[in-house]
PDB file of N, CA and C in Angstrom:
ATOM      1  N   UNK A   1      29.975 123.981 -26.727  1.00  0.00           N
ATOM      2  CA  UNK A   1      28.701 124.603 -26.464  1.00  0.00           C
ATOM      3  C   UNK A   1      27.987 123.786 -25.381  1.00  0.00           C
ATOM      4  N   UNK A   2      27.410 124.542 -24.525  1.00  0.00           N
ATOM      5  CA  UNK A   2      26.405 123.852 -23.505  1.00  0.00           C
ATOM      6  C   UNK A   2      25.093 123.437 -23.769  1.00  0.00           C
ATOM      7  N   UNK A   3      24.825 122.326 -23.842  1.00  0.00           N
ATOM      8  CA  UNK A   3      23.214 121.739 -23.779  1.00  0.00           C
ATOM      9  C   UNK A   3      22.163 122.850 -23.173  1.00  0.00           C
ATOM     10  N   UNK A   4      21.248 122.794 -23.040  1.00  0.00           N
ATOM     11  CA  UNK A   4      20.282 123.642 -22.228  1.00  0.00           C
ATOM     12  C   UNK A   4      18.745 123.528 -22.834  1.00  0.00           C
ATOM     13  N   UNK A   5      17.729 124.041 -22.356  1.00  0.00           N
ATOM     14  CA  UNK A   5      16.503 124.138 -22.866  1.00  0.00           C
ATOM     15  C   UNK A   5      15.802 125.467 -22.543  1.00  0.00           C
ATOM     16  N   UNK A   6      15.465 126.092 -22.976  1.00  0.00           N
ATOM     17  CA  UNK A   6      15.028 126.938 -22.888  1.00  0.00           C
ATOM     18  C   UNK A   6      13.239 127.080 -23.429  1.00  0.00           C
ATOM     19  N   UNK A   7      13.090 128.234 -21.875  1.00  0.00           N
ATOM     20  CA  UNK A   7      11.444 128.148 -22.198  1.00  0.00           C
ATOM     21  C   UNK A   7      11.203 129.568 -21.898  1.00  0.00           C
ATOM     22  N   UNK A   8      10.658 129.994 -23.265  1.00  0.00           N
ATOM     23  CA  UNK A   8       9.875 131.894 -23.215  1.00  0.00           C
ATOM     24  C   UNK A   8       8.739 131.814 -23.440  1.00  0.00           C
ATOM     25  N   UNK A   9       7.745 131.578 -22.867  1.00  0.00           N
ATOM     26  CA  UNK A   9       6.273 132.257 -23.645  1.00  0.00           C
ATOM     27  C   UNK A   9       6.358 133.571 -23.416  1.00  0.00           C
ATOM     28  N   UNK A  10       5.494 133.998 -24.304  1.00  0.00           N
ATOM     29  CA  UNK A  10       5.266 135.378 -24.755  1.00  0.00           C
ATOM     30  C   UNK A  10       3.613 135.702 -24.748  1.00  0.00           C
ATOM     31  N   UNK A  11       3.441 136.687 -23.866  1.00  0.00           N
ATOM     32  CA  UNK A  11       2.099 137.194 -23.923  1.00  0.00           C
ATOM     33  C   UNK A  11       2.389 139.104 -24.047  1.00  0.00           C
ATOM     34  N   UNK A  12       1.767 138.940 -25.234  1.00  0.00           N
ATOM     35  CA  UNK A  12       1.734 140.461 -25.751  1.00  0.00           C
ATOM     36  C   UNK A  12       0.475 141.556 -25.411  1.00  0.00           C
ATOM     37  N   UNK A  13       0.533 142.868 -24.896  1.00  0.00           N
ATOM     38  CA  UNK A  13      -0.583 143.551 -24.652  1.00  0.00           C
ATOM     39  C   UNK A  13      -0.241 144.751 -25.653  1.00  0.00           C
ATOM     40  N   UNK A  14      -1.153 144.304 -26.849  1.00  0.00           N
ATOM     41  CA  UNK A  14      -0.976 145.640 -27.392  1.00  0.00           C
ATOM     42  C   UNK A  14      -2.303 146.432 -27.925  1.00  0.00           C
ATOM     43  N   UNK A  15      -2.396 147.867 -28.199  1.00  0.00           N
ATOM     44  CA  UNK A  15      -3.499 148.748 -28.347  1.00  0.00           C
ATOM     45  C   UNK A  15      -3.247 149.732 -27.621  1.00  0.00           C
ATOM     46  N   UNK A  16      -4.650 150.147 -27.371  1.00  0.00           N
ATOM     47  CA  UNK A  16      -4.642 151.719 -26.547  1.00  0.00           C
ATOM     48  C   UNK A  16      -5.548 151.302 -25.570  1.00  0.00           C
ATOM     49  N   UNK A  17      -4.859 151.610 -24.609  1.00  0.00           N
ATOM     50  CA  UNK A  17      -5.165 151.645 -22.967  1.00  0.00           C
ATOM     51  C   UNK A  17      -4.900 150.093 -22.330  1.00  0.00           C
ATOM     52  N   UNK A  18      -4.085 149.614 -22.971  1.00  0.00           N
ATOM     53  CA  UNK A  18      -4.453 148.387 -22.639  1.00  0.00           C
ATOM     54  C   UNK A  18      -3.208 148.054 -21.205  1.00  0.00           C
ATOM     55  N   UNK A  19      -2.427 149.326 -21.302  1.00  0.00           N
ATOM     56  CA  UNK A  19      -1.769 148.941 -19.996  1.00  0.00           C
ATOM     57  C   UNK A  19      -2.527 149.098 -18.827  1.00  0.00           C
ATOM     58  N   UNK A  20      -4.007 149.287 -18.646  1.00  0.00           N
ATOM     59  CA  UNK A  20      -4.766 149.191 -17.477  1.00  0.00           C
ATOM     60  C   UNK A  20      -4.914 147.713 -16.838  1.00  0.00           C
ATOM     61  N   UNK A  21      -4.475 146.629 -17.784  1.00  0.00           N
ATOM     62  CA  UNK A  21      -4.474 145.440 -17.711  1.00  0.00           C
ATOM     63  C   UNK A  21      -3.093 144.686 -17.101  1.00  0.00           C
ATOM     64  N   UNK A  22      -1.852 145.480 -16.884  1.00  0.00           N
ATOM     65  CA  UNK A  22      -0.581 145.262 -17.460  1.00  0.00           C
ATOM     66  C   UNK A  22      -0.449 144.195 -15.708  1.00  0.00           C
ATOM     67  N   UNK A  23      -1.126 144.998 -14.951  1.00  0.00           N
ATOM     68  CA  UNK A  23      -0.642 144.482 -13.713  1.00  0.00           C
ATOM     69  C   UNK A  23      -0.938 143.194 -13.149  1.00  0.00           C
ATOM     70  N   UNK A  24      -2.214 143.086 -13.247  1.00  0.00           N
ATOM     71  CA  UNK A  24      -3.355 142.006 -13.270  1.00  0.00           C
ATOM     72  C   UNK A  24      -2.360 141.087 -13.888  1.00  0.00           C
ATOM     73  N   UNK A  25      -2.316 141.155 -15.345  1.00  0.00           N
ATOM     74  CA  UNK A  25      -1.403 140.116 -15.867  1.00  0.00           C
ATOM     75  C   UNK A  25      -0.248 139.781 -14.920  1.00  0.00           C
ATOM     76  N   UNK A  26       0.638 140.800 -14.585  1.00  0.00           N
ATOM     77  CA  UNK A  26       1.589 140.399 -14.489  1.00  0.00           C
ATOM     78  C   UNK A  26       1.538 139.558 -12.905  1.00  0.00           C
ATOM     79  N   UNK A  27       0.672 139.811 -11.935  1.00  0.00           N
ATOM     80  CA  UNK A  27       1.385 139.254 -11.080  1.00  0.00           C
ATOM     81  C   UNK A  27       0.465 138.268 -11.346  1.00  0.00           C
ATOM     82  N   UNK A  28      -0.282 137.334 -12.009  1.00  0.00           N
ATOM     83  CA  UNK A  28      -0.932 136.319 -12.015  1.00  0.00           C
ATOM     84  C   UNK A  28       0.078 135.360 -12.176  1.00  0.00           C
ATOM     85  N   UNK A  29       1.181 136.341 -12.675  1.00  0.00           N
ATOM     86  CA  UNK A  29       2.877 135.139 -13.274  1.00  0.00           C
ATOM     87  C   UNK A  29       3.973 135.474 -12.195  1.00  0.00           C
ATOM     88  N   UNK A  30       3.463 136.326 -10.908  1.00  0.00           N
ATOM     89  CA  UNK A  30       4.630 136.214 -10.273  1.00  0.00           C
ATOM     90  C   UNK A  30       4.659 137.687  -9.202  1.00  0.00           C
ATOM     91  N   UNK A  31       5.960 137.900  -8.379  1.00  0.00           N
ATOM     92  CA  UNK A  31       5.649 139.471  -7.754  1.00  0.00           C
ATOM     93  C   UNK A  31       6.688 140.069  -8.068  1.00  0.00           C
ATOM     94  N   UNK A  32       7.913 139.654  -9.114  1.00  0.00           N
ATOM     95  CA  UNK A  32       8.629 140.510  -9.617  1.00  0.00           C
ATOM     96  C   UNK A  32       8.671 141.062 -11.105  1.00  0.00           C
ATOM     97  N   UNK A  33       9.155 141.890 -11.220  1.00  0.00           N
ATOM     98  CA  UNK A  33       9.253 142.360 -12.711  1.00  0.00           C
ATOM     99  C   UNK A  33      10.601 143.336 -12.927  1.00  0.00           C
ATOM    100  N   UNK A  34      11.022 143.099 -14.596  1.00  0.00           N
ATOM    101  CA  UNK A  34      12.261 143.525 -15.046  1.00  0.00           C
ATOM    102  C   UNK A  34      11.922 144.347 -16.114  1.00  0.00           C
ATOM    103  N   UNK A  35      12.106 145.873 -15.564  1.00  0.00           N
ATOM    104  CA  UNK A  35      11.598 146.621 -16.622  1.00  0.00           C
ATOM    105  C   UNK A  35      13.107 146.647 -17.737  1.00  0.00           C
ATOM    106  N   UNK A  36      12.932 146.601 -19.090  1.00  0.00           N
ATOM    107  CA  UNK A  36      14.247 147.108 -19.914  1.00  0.00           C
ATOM    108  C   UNK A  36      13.634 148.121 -20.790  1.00  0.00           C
ATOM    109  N   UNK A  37      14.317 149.251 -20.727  1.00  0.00           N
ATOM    110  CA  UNK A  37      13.976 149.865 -21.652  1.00  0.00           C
ATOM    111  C   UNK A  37      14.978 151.363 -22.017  1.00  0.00           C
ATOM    112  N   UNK A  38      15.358 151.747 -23.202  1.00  0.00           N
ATOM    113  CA  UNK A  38      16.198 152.742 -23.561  1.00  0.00           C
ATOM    114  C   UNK A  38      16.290 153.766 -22.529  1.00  0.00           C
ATOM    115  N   UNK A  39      15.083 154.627 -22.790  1.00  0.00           N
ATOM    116  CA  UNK A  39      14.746 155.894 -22.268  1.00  0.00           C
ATOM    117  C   UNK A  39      14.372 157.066 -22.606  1.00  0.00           C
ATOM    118  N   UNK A  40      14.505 156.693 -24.120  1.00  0.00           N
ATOM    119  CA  UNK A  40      14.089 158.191 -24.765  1.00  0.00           C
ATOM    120  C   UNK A  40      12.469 158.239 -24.859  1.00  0.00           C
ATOM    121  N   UNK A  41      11.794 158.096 -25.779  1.00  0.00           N
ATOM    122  CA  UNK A  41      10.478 157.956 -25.910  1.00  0.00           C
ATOM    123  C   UNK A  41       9.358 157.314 -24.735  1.00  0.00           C
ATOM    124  N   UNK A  42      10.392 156.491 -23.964  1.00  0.00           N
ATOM    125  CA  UNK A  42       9.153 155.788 -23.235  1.00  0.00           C
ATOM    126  C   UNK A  42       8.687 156.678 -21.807  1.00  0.00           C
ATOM    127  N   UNK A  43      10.007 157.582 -21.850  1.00  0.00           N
ATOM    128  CA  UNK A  43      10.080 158.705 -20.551  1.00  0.00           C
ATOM    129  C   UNK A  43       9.124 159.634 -21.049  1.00  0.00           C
ATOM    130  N   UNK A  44       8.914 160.343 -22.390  1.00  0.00           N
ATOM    131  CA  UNK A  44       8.393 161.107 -22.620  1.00  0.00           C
ATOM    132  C   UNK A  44       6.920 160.903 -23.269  1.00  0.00           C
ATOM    133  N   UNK A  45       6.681 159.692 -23.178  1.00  0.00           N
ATOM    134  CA  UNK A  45       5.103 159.893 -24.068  1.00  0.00           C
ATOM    135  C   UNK A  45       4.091 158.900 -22.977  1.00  0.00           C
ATOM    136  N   UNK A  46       4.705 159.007 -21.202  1.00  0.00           N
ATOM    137  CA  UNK A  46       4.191 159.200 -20.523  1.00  0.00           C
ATOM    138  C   UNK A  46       3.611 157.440 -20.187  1.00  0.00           C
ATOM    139  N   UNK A  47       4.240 155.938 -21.239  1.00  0.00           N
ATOM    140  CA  UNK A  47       4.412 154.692 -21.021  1.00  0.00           C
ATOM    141  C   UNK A  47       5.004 154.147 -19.274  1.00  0.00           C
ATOM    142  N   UNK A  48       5.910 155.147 -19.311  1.00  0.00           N
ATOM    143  CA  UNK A  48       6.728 154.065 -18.107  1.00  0.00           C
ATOM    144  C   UNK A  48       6.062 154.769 -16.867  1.00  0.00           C
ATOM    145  N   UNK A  49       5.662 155.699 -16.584  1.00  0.00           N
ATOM    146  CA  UNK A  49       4.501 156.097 -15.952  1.00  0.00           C
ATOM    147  C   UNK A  49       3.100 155.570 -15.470  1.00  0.00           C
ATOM    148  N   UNK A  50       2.903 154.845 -16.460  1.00  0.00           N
ATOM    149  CA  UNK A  50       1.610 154.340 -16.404  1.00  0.00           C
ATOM    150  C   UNK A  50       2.211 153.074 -15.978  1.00  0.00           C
ATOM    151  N   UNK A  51       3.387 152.432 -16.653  1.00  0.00           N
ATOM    152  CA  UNK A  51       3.352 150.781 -16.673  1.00  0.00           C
ATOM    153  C   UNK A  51       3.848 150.599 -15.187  1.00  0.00           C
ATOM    154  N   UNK A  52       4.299 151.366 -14.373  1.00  0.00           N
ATOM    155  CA  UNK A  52       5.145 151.770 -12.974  1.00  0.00           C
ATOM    156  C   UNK A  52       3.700 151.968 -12.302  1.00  0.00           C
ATOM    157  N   UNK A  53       3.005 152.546 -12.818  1.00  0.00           N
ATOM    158  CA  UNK A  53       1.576 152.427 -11.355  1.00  0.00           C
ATOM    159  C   UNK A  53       1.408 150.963 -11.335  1.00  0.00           C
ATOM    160  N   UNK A  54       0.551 150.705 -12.714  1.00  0.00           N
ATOM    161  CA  UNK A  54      -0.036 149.321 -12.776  1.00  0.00           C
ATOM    162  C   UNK A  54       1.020 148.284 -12.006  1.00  0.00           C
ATOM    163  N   UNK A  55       2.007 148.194 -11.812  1.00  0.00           N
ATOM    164  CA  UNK A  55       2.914 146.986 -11.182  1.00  0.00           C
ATOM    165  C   UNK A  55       2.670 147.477 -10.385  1.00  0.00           C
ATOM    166  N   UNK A  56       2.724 148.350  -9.481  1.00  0.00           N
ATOM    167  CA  UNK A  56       3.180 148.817  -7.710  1.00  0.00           C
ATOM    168  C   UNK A  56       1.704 148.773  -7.627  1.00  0.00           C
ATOM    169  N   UNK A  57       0.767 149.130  -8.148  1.00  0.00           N
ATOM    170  CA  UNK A  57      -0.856 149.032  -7.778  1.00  0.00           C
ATOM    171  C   UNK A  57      -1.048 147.254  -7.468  1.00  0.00           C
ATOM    172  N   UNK A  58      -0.458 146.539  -8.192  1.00  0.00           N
ATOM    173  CA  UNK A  58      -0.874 145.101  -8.110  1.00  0.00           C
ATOM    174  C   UNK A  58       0.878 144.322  -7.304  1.00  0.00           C
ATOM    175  N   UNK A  59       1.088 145.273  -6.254  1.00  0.00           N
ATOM    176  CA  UNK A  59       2.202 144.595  -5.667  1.00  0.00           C
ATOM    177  C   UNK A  59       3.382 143.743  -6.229  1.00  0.00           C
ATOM    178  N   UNK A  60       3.759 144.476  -7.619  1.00  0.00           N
ATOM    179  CA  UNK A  60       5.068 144.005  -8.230  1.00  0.00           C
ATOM    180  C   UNK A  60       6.335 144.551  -7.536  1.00  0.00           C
ATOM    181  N   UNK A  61       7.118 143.687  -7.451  1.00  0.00           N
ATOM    182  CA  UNK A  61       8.557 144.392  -7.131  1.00  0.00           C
ATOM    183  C   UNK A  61       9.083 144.922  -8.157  1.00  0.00           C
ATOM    184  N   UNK A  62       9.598 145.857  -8.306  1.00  0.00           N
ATOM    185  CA  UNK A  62      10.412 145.936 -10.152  1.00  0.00           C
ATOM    186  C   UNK A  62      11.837 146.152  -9.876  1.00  0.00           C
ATOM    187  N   UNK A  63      12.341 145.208 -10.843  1.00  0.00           N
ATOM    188  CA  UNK A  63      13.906 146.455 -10.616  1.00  0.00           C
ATOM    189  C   UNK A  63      14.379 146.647 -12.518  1.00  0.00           C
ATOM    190  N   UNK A  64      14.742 147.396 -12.564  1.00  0.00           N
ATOM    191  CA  UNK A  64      14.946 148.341 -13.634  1.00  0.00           C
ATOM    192  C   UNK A  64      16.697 148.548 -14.627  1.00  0.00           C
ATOM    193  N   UNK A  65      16.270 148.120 -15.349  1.00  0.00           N
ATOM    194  CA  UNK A  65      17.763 148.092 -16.488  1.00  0.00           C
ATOM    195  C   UNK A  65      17.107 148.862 -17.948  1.00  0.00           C
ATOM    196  N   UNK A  66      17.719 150.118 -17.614  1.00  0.00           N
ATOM    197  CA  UNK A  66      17.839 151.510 -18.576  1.00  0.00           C
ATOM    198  C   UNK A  66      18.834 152.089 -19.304  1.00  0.00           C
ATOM    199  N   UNK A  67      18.440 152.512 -20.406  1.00  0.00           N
ATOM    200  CA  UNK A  67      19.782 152.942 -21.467  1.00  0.00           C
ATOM    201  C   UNK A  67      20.373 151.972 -22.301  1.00  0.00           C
ATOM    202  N   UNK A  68      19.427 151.100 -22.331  1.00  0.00           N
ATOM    203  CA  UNK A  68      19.447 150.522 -23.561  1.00  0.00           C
ATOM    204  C   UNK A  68      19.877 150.869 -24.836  1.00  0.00           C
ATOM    205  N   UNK A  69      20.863 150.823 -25.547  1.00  0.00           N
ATOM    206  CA  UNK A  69      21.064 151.012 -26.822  1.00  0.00           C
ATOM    207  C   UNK A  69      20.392 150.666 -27.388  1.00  0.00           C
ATOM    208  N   UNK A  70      19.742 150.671 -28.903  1.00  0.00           N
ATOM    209  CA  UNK A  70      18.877 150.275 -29.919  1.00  0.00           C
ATOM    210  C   UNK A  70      20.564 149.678 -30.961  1.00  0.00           C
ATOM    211  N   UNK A  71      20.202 148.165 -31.333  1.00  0.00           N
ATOM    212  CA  UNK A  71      21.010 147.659 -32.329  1.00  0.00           C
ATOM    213  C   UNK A  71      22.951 147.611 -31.845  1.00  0.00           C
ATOM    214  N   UNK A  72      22.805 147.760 -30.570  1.00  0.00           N
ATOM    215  CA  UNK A  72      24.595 148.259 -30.701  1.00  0.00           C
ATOM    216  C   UNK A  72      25.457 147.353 -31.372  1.00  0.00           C
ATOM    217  N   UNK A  73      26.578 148.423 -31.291  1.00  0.00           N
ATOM    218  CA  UNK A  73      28.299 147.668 -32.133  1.00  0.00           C
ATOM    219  C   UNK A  73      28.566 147.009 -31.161  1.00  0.00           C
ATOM    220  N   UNK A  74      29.170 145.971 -31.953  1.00  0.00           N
ATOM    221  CA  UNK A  74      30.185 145.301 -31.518  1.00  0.00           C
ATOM    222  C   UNK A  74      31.288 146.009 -30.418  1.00  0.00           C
ATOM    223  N   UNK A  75      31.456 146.827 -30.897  1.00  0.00           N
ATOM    224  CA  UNK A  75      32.446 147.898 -29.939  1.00  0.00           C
ATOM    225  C   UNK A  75      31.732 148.415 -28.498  1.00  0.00           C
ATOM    226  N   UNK A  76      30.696 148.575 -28.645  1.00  0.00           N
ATOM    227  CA  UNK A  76      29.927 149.114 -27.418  1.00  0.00           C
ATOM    228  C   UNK A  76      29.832 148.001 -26.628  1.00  0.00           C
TER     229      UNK A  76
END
């Protein structure tokens, strides 16, 4: 096994409307961003929409990894 250290903070935005904030945050930490996300629900209840202005409104780059499985097998 390899040594290493690892460092995640975590800053969470959660509620309603609170992705009006999402961008602000984010580039205060930087000008890129990694969206992950499945695709079912977040396409349709109108999330990745909103979270896609707020970055490009506050000059994020994004690049995007979709189709996410939820829980996969081993086999997948």
């Amino acid at each position: 096994m390899y040594n290493f250290l690892a460092f995640n903070p975590v800053k969470l935005h959660f509620g309603k409307n609170v992705v009006k904030d999402l961008g602000t945050s984010a580039a205060a930490l930087g000008s890129k961003a990694l969206l992950v996300y499945g695709g079912g629900s977040v396409l349709r209840n109108g999330s990745y929409e909103d979270t896609l202005k707020q970055l490009k409104v506050n000059g994020i780059d994004i690049t995007e990894f979709n189709g996410i499985k939820p829980n996969p097998r081993v086999e997948d």
